[in-house]
Protein backbone atom coordinates (compact mmCIF):
# COMPACT_ATOMS: atom_id res chain seq x y z
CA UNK A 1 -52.85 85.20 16.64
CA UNK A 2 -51.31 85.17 19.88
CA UNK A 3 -50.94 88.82 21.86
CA UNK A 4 -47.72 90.33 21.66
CA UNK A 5 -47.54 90.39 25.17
CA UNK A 6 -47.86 86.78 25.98
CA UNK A 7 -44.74 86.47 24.39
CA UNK A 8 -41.68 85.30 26.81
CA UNK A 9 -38.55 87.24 27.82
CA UNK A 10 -39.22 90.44 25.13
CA UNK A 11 -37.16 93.36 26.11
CA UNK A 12 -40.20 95.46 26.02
CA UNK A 13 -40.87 93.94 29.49
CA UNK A 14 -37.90 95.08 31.25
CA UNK A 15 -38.82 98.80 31.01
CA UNK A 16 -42.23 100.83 32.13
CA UNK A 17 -45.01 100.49 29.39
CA UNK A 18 -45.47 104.06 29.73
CA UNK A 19 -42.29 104.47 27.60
CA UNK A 20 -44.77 102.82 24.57
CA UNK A 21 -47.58 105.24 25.17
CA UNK A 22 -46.33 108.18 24.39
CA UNK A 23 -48.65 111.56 24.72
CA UNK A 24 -47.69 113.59 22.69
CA UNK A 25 -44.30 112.78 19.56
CA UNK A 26 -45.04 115.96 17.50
CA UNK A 27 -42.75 118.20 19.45
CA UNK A 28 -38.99 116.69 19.37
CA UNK A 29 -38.14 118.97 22.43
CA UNK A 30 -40.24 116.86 24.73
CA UNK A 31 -39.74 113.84 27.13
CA UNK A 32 -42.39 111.77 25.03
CA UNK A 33 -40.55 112.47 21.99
CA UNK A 34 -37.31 111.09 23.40
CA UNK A 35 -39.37 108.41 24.85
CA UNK A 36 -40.73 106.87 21.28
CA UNK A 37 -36.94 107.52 20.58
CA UNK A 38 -35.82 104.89 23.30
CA UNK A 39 -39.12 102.44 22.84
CA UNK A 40 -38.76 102.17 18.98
CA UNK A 41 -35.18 101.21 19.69
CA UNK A 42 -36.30 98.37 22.04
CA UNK A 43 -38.46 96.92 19.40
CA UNK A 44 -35.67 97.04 16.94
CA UNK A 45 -34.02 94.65 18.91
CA UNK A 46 -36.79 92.06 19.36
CA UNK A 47 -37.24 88.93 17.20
CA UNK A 48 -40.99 89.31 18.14
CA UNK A 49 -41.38 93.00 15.96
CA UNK A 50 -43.27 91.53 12.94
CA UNK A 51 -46.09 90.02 14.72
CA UNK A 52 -46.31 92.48 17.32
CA UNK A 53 -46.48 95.15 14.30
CA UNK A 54 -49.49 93.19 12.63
CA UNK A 55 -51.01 93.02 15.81
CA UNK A 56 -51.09 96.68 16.14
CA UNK A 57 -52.54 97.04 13.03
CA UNK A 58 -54.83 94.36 12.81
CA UNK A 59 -56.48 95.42 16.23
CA UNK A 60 -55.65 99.28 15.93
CA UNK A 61 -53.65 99.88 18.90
CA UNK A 62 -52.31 102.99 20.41
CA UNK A 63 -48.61 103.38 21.29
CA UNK A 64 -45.50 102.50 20.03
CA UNK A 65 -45.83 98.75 18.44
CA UNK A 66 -43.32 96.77 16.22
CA UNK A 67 -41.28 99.63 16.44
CA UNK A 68 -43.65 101.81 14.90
CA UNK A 69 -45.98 105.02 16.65
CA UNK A 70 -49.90 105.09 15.28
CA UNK A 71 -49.53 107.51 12.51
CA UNK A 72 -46.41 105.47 10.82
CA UNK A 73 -48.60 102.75 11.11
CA UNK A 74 -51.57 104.68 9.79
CA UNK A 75 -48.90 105.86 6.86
CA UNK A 76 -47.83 102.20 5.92
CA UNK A 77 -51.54 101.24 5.42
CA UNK A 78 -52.30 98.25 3.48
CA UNK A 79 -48.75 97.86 3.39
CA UNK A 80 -48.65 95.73 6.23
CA UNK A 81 -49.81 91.99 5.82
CA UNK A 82 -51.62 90.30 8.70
CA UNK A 83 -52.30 87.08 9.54
């Protein structure tokens, strides 16, 4: 499985990573909040979403992955095959 960010010309790396490691996205009144917002967005756009999804939750990762945060991932559980 190749890492998600060895991939080439994703639009994930034309903005800060710190908009995919958000603190805190409980409170919706927050700048991390609207962050997630705005990352989740980027991933919707990427043809490279799926494996960087299973990556996430093959390896556990923090942050906002596939276009998912860690407790939607946590939520989808088994749901999600990986390779």
């Amino acid at each position: 499985m190749i890492p998600p960010w060895r991939f080439e010309d994703t639009p994930c790396q034309s903005v800060g990573s710190e908009m995919f490691f958000p603190q805190d996205t409980n409170d919706r009144f927050n700048g991390e909040y609207i962050n997630a917002i705005y990352a989740k967005r980027i991933c919707y756009s990427c043809e490279y979403r799926q494996p960087c999804l299973e990556w996430a939750v093959k390896y556990g990762e923090r942050g906002i992955w596939g276009g998912t945060t860690e407790s939607e991932r946590y939520r989808m559980g088994k749901h999600v095959r990986t390779a």
